[in-house]
N, C-alpha and C. Protein backbone atom coordinates (compact mmCIF):
# COMPACT_ATOMS: atom_id res chain seq x y z
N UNK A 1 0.84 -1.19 0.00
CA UNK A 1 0.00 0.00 0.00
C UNK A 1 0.88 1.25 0.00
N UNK A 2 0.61 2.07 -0.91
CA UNK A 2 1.67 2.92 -0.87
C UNK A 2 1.42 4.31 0.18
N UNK A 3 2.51 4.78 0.88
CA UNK A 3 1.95 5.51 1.82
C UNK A 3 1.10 7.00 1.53
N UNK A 4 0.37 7.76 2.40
CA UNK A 4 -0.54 8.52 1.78
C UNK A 4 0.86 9.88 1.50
N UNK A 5 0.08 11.16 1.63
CA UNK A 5 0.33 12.37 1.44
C UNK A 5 1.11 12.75 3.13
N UNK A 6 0.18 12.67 3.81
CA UNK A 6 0.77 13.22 5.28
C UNK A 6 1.61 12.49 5.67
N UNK A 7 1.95 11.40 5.64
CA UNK A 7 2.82 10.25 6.16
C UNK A 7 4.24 10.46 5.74
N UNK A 8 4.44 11.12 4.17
CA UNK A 8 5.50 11.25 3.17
C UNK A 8 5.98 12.66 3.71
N UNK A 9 4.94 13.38 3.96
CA UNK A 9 5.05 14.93 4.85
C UNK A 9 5.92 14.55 6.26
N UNK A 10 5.40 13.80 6.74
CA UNK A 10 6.10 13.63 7.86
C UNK A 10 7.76 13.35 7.71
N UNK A 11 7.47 12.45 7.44
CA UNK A 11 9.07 11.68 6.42
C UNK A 11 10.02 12.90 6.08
N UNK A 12 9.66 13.71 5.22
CA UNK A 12 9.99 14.80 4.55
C UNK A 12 10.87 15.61 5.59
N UNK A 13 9.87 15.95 6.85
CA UNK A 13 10.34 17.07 7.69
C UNK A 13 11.29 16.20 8.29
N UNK A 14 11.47 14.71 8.74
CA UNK A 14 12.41 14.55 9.68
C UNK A 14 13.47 14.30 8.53
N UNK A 15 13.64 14.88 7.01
CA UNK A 15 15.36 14.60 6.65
C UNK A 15 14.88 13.36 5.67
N UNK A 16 13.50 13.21 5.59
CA UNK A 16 13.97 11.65 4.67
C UNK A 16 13.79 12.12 3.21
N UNK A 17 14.77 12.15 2.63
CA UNK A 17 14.82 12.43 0.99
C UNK A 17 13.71 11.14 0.07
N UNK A 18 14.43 10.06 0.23
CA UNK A 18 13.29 9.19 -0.55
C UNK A 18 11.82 9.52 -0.57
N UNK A 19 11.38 9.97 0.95
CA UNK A 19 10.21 10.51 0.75
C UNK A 19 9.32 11.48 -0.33
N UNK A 20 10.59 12.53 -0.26
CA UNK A 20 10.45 13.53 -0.65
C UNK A 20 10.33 13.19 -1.69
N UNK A 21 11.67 12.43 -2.62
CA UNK A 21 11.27 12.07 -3.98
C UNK A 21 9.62 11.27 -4.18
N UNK A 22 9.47 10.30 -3.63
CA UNK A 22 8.13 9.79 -3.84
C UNK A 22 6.85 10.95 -3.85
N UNK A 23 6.80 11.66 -2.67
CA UNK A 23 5.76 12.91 -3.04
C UNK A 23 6.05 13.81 -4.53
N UNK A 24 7.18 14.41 -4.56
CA UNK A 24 7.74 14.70 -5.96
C UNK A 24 6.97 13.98 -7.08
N UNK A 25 7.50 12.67 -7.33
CA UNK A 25 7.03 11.66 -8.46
C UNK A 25 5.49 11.49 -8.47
N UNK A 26 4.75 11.43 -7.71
CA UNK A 26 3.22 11.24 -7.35
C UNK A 26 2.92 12.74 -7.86
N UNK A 27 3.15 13.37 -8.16
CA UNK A 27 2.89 14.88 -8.48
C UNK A 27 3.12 15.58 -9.43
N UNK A 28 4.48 15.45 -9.84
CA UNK A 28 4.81 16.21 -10.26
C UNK A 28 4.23 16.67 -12.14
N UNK A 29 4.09 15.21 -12.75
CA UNK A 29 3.63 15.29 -13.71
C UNK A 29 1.65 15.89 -14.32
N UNK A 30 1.58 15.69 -13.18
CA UNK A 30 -0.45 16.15 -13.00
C UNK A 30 0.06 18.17 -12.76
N UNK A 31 0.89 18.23 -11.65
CA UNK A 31 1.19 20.12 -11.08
C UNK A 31 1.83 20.74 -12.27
N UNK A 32 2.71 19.86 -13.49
CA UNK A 32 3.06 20.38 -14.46
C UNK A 32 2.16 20.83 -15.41
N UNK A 33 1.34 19.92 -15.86
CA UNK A 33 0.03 19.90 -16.78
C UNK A 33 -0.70 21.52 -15.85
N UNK A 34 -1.30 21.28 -14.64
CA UNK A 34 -2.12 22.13 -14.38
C UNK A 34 -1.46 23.59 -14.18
N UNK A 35 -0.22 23.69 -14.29
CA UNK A 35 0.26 25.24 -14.49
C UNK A 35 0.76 25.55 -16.01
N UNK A 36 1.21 24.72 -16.94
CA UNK A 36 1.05 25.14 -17.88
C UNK A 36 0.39 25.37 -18.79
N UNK A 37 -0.98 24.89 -18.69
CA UNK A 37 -1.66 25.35 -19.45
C UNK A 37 -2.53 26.77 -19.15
N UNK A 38 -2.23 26.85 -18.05
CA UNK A 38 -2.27 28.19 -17.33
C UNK A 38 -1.47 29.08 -18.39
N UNK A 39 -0.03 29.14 -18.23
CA UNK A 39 0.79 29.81 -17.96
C UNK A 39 1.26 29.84 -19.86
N UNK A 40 1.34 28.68 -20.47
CA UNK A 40 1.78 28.41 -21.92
C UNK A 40 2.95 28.90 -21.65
N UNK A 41 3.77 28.72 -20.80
CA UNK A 41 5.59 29.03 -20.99
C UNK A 41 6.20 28.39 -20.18
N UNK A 42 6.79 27.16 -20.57
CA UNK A 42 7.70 26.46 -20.16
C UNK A 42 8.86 26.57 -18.89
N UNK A 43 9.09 27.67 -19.40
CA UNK A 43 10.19 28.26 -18.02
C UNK A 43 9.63 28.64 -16.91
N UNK A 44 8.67 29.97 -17.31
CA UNK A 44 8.02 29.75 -16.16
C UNK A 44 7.05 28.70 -15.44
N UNK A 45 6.18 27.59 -16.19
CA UNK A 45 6.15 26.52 -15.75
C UNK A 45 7.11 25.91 -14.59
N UNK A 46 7.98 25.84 -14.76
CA UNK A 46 9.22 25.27 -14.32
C UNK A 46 9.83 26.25 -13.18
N UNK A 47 9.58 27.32 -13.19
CA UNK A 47 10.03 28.49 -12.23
C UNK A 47 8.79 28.06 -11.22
N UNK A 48 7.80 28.24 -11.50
CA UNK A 48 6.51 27.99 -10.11
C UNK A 48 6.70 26.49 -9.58
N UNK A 49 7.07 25.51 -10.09
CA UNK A 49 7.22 24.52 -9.85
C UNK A 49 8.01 24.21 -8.99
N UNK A 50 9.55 24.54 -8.89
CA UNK A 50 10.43 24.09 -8.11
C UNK A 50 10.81 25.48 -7.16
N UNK A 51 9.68 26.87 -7.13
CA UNK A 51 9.61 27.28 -5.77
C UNK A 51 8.60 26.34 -4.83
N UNK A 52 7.60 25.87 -5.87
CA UNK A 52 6.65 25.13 -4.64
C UNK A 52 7.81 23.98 -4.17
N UNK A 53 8.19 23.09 -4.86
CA UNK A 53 9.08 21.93 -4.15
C UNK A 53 10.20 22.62 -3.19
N UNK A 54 10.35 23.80 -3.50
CA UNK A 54 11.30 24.53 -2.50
C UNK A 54 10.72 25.15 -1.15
N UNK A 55 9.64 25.21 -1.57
CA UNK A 55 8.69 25.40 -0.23
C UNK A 55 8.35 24.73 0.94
N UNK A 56 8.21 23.35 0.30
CA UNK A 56 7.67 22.22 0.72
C UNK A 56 9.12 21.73 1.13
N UNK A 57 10.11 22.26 0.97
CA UNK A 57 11.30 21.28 1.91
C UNK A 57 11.33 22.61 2.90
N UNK A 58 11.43 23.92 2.34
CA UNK A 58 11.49 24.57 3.45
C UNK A 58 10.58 24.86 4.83
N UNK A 59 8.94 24.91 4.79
CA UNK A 59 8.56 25.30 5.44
C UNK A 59 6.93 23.39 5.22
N UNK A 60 7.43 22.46 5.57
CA UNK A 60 6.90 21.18 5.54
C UNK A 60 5.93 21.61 6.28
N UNK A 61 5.76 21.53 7.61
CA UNK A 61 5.02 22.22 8.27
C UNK A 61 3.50 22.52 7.97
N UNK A 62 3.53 23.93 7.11
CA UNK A 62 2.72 24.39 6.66
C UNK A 62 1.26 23.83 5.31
N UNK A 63 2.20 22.53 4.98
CA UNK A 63 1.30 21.60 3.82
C UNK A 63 0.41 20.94 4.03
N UNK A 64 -0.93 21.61 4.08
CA UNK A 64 -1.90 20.56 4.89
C UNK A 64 -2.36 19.32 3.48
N UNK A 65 -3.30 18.83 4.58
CA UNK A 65 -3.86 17.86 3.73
C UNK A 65 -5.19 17.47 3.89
N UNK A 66 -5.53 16.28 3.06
CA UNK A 66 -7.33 16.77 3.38
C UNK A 66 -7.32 15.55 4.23
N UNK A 67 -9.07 15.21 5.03
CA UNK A 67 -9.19 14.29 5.37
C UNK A 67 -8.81 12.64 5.11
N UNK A 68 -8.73 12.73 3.73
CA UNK A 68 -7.89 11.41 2.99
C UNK A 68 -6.58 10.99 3.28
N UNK A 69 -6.18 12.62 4.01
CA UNK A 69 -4.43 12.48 3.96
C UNK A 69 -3.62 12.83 2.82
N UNK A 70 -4.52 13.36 1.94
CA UNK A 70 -4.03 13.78 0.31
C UNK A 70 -3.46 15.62 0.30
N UNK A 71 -2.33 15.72 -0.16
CA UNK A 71 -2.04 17.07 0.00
C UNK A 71 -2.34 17.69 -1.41
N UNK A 72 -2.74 16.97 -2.46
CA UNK A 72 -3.17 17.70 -3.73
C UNK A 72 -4.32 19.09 -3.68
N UNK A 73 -4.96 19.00 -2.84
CA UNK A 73 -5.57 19.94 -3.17
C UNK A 73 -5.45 21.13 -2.81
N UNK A 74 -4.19 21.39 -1.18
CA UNK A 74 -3.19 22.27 -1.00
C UNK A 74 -2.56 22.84 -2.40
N UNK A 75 -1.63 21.86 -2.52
CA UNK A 75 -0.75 22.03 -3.88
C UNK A 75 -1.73 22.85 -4.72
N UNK A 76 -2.23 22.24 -5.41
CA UNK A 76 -2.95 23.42 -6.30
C UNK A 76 -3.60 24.45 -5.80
N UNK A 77 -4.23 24.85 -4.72
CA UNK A 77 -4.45 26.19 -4.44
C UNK A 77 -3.57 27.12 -4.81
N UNK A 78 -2.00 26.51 -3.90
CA UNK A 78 -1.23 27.35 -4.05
C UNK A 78 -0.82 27.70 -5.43
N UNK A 79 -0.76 26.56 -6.00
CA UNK A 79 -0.18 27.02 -7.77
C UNK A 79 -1.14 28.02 -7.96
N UNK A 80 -2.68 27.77 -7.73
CA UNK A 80 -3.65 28.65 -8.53
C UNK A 80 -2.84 30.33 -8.06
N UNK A 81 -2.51 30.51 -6.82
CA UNK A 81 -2.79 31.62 -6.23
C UNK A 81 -1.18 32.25 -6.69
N UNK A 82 -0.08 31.30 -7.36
CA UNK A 82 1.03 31.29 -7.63
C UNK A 82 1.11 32.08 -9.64
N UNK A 83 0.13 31.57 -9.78
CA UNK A 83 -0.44 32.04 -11.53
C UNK A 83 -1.08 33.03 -11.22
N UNK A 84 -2.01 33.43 -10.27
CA UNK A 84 -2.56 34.52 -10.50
C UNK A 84 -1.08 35.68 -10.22
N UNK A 85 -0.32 35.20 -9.54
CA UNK A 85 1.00 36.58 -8.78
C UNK A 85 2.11 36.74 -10.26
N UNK A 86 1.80 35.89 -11.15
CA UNK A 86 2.77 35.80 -12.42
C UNK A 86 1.81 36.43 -13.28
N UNK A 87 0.74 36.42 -13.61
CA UNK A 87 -0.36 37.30 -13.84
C UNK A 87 -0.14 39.00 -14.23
N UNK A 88 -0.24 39.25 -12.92
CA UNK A 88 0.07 40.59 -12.00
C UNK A 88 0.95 41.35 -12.25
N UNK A 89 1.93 40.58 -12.14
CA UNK A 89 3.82 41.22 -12.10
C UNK A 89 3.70 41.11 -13.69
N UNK A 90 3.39 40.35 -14.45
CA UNK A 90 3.36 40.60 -16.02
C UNK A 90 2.10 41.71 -16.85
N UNK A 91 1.40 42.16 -15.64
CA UNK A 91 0.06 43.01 -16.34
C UNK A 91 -0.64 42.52 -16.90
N UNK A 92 -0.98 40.98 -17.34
CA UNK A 92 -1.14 40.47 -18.53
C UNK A 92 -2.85 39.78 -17.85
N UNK A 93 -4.09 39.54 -18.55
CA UNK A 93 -5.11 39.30 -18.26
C UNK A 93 -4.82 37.65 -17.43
N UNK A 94 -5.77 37.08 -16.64
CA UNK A 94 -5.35 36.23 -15.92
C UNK A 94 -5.96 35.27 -16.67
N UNK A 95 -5.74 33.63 -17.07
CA UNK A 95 -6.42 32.68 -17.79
C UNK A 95 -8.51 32.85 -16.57
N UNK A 96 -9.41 32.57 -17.42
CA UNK A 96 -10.75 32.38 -16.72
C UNK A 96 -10.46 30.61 -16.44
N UNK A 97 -9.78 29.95 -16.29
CA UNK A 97 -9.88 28.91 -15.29
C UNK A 97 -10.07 28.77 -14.43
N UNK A 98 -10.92 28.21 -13.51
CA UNK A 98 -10.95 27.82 -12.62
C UNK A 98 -9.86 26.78 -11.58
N UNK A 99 -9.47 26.53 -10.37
CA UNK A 99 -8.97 25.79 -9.82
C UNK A 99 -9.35 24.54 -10.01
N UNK A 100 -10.80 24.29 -10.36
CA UNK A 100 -11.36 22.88 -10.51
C UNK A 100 -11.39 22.72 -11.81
N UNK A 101 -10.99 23.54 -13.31
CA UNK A 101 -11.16 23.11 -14.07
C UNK A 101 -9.54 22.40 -14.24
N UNK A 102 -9.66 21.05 -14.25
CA UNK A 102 -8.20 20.45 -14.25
C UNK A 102 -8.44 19.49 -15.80
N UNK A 103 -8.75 19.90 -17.04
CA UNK A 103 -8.97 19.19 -18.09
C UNK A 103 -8.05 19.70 -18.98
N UNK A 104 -7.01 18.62 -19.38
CA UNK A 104 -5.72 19.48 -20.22
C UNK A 104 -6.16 19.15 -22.00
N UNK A 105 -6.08 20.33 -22.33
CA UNK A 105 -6.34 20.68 -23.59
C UNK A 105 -5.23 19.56 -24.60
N UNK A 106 -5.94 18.71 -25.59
CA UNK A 106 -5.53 18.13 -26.29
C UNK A 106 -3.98 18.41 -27.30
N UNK A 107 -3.85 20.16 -27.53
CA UNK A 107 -3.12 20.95 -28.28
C UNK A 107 -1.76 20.73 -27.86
N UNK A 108 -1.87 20.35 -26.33
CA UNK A 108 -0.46 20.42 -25.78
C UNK A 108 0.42 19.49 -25.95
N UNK A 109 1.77 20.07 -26.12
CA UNK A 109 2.91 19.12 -26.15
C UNK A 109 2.68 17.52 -25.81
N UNK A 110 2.76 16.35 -26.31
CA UNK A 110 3.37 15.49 -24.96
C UNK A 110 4.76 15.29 -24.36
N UNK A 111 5.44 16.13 -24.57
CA UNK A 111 6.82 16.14 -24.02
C UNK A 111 6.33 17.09 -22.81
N UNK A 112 5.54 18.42 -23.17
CA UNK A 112 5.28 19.28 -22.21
C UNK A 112 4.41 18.15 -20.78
N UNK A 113 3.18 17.69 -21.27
CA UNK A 113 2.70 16.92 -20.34
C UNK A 113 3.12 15.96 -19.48
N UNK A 114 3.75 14.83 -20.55
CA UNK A 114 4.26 13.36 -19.80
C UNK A 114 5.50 13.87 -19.40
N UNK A 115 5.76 14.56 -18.25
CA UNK A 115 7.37 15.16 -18.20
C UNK A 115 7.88 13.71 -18.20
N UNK A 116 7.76 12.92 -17.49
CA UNK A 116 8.28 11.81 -16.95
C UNK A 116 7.77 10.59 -16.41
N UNK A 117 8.08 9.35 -16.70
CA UNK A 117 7.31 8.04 -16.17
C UNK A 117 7.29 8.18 -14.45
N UNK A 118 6.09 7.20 -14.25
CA UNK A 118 6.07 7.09 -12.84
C UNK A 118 7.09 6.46 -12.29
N UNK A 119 7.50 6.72 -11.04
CA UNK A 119 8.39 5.84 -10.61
C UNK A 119 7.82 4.93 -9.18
N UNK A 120 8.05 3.78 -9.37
CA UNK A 120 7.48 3.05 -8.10
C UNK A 120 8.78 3.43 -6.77
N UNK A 121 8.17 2.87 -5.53
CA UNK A 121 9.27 2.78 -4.53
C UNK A 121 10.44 2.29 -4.74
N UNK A 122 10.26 0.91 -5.03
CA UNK A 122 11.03 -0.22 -5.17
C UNK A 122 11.57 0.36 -6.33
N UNK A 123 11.88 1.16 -7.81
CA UNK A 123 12.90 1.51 -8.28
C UNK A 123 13.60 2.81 -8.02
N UNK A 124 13.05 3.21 -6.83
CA UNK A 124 13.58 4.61 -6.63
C UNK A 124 14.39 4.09 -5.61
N UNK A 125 14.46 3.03 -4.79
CA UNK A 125 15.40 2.04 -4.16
C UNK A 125 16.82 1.82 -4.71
N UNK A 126 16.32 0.81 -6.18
CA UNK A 126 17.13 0.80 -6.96
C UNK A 126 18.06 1.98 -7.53
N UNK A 127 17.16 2.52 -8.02
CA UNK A 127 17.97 3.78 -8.67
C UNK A 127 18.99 4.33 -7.49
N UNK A 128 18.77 4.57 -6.47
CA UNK A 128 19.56 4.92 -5.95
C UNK A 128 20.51 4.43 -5.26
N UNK A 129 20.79 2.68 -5.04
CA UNK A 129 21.62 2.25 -5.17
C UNK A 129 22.76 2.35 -5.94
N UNK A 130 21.99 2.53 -7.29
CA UNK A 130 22.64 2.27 -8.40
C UNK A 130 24.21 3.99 -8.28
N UNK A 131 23.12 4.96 -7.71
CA UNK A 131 23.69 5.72 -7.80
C UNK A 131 25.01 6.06 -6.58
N UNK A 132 24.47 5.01 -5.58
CA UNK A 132 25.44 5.04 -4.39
C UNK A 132 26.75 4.45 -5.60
N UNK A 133 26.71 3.29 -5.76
CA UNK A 133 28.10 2.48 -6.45
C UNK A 133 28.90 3.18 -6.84
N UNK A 134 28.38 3.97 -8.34
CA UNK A 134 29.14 5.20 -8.90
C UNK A 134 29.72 5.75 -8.09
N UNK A 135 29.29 6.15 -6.95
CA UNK A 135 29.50 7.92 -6.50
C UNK A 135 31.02 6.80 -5.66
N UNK A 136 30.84 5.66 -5.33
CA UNK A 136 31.96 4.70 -4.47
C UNK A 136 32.97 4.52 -5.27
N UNK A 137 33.13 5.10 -6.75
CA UNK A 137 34.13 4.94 -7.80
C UNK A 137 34.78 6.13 -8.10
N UNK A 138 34.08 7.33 -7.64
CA UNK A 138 34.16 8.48 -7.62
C UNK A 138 35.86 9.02 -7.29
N UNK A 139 36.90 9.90 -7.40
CA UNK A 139 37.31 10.42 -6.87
C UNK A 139 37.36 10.89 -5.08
N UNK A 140 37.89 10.53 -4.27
CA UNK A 140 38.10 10.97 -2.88
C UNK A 140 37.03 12.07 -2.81
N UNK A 141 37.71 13.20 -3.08
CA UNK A 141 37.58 14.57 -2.62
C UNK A 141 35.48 14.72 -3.11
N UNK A 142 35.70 13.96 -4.67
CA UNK A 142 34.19 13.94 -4.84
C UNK A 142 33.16 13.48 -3.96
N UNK A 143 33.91 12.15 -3.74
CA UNK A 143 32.98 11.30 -2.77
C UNK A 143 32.38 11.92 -1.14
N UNK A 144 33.65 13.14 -1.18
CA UNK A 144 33.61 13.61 0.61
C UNK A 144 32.79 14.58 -0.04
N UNK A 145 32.17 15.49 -0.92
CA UNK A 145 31.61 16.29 -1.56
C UNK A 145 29.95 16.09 -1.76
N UNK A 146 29.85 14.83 -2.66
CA UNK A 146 28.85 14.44 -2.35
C UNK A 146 27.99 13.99 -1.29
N UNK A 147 28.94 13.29 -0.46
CA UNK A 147 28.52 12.41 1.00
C UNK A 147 27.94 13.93 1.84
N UNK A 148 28.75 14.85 2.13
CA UNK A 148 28.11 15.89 2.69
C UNK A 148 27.22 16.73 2.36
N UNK A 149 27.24 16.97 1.03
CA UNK A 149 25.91 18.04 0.33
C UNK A 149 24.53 17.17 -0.48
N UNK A 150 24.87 15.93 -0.23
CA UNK A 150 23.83 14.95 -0.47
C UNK A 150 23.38 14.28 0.43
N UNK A 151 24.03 13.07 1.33
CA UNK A 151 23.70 13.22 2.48
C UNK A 151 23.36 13.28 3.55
N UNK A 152 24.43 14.21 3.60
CA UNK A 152 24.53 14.89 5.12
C UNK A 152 23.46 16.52 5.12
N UNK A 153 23.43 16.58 3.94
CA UNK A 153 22.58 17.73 3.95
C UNK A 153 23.13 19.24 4.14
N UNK A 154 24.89 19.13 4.15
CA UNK A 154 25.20 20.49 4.42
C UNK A 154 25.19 21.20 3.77
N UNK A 155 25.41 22.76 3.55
CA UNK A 155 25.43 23.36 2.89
C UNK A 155 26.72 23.92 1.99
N UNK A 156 26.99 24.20 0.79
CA UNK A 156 28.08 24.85 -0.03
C UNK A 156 29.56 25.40 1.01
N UNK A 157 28.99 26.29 1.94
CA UNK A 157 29.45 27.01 2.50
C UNK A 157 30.04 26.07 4.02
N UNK A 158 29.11 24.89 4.60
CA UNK A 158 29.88 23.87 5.23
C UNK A 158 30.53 23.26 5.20
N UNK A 159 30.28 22.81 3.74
CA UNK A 159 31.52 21.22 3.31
C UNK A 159 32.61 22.38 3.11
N UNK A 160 32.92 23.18 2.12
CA UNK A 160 33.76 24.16 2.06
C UNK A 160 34.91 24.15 3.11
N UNK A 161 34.02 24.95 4.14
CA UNK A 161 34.96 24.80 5.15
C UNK A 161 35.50 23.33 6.00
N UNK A 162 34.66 22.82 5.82
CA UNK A 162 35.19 21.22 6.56
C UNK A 162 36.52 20.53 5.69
N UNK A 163 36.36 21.15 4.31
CA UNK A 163 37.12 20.44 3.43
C UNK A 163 37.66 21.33 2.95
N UNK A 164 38.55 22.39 3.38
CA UNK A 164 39.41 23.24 3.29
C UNK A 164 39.37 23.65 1.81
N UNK A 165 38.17 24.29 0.84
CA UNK A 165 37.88 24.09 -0.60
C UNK A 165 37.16 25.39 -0.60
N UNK A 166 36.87 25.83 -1.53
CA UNK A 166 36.45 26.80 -2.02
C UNK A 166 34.88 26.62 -2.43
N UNK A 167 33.65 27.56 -1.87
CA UNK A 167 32.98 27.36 -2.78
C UNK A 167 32.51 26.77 -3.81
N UNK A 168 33.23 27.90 -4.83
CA UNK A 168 33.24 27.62 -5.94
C UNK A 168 33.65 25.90 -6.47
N UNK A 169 34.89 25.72 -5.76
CA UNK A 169 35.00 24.11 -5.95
C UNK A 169 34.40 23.20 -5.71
N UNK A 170 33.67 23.83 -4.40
CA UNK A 170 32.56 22.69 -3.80
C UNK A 170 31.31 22.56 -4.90
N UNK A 171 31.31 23.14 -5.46
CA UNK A 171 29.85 23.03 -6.61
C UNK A 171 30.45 22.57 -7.70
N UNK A 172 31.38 23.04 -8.09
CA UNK A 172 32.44 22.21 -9.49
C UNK A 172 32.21 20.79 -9.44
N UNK A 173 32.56 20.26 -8.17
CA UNK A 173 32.89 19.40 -7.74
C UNK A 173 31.69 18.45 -7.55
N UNK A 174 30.29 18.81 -6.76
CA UNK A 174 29.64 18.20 -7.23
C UNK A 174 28.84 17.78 -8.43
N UNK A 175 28.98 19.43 -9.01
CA UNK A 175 28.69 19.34 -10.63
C UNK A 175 28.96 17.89 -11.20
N UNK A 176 30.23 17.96 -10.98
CA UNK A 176 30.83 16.83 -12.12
C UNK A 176 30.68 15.18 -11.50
N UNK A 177 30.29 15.14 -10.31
CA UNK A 177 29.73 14.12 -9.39
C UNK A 177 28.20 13.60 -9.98
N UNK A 178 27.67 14.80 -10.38
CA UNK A 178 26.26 14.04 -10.69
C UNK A 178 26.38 14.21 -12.60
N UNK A 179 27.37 14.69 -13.12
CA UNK A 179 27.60 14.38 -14.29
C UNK A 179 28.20 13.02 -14.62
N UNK A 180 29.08 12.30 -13.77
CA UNK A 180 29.82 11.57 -13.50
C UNK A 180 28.26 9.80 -13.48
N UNK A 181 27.59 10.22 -12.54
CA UNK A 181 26.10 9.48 -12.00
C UNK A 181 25.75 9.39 -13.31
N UNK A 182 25.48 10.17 -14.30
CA UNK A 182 24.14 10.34 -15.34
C UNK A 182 25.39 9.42 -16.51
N UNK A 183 26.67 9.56 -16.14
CA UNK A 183 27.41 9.07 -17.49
C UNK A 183 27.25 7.11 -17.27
N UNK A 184 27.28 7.13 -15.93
CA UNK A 184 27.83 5.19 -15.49
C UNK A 184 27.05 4.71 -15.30
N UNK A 185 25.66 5.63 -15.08
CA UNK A 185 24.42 3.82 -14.26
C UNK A 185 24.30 3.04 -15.72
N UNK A 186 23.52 2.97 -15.75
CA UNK A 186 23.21 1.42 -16.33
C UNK A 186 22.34 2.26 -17.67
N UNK A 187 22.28 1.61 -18.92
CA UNK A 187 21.73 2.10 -19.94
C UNK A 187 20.21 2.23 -19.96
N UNK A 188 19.72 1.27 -19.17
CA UNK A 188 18.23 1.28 -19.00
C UNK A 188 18.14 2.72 -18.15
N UNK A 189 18.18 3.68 -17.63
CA UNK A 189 18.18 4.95 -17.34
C UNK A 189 19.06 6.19 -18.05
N UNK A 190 19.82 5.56 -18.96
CA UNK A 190 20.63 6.56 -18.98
C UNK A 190 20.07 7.39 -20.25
N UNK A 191 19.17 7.24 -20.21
CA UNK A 191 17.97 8.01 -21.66
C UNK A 191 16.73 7.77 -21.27
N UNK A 192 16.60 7.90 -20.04
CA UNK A 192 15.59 7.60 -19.06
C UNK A 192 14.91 9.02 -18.60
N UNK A 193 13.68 9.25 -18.36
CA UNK A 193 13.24 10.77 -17.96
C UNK A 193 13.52 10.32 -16.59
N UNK A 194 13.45 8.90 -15.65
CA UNK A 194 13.35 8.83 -14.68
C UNK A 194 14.62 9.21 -14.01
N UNK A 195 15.86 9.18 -14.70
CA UNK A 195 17.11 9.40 -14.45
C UNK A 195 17.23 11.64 -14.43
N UNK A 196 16.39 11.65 -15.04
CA UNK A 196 16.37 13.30 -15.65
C UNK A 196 15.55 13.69 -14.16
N UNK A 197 14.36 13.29 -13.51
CA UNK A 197 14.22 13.39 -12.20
C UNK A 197 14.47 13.25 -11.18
N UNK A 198 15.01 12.01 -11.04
CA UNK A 198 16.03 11.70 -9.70
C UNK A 198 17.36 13.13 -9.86
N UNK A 199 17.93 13.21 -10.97
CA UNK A 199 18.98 14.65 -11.03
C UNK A 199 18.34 15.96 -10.78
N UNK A 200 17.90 16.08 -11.33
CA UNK A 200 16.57 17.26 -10.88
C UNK A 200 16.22 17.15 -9.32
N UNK A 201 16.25 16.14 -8.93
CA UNK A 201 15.40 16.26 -7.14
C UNK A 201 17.11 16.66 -6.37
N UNK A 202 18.15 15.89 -6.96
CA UNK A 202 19.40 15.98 -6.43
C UNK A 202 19.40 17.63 -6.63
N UNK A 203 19.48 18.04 -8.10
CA UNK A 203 19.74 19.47 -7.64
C UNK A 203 19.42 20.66 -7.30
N UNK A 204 17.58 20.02 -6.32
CA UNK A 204 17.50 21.13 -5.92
C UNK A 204 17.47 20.63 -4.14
N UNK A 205 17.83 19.29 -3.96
CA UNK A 205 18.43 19.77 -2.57
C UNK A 205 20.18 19.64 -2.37
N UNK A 206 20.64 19.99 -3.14
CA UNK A 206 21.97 20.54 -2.82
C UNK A 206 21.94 21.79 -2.61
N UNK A 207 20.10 22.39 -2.11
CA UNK A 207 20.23 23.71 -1.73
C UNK A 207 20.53 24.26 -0.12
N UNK A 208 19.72 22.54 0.31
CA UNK A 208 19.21 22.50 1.89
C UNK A 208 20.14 21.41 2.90
C-alpha cells in the first residue's frame, strides 16, 4: 500500500529524501500539466514549480492535507494563487480557469505533459543504489563532496569549510559528481526521464 500524502510529509520534515522524492514523483507530472496550461511558458512553468518543491522542503510544516491524507488539493491552491501573482507582475489578463477546471487541452505538447514516467518505490530504491556504487568509484575529494551536500545535507558554505575548498570548488565538484552518476548507471536509465528526475530532485536539494 503505498503511503498517503501526510505520512510522506512527515518523512519529509524529519530529513527523509526518498520521501520527498516519492511525493515529488506522485505529483509532479499532474502540477506540471495544471500550471502550464495556465501559464503556456515552459520556463516559467518550471520556475513555479520548483519554488513550490522549494517550499515544501522549506517550510513542511505548513502543507496541509485533506481528510484522505491527500495534500493535492493544498498544492494546487497554491499554484492557482502562484499564476494569478505571475499574472500581475506581467500586467497580462489572468487565464478564466478555474482551480477545478483540471482538463488538459488536447493541443499540448506530450513532451510538455508526460514530463516523466512514474516511478514506483522499489525503483527509486534501486535507482539509488545504483547511484550510491558510482559515486563509491568516484574520486576521494568527490565522494567527501557528495557524502556531505547529499547526504549529510550540508550546505556549499559547510563542506567548504570542513574540506578546506572553495565554494566555488565545492559546486564544481559536485557538478561533475552528478555528471559523473548520469554518465555510469546502467543504460536502462541513462535516456531515461526517470534518471532526468532523480537529477533534478538531487539538484534542488543541494540547496538545503
Amino acid at each position: 500500500m503505498s503511503p498517503t500524502d501526510y505520512t510522506l510529509l512527515k518523512k519529509i520534515k524529519s530529513g527523509d529524501r526518498p520521501a520527498f522524492m516519492l511525493l515529488y514523483d506522485r505529483y509532479w507530472d499532474s502540477l506540471y500539466s495544471f500550471v502550464f496550461v495556465r501559464t503556456r511558458d515552459k520556463e516559467i512553468t518550471e520556475e513555479i514549480l520548483q519554488n513550490l518543491w522549494v517550499k515544501l522542503l522549506e517550510h513542511t510544516d505548513t502543507i496541509q492535507t485533506d481528510d484522505s491524507e491527500s495534500a493535492k488539493g493544498y498544492l494546487l491552491r497554491h499554484l492557482h494563487y502562484r499564476i494569478i501573482d505571475f499574472y500581475n507582475s506581467h500586467k497580462k489578463t489572468p487565464p478564466t480557469l478555474s482551480i477545478d477546471e483540471f482538463d488538459i487541452p488536447h493541443e499540448i505538447d506530450t513532451a510538455d505533459t508526460d514530463y516523466f514516467e512514474i516511478l514506483e518505490e522499489n525503483e527509486i530504491s534501486a535507482l539509488l543504489l545504483m547511484i550510491d556504487e558510482v559515486v563509491s568509484r568516484l574520486p576521494s575529494t568527490e565522494q567527501q563532496v557528495y557524502d556531505m551536500r547529499i547526504r549529510k545535507n550540508m550546505s556549499v558554505s559547510e563542506t567548504a569549510e570542513a574540506l578546506g575548498l572553495s565554494n566555488k570548488t565545492v559546486s564544481n565538484k559536485l557538478s561533475r559528481a552528478l555528471g559523473e552518476i548520469r554518465e555510469q548507471l546502467n543504460p536502462e536509465y541513462q535516456s531515461s526521464k526517470k534518471l532526468v528526475s532523480i537529477l533534478f530532485l538531487m539538484e534542488i536539494l543541494t540547496r538545503y
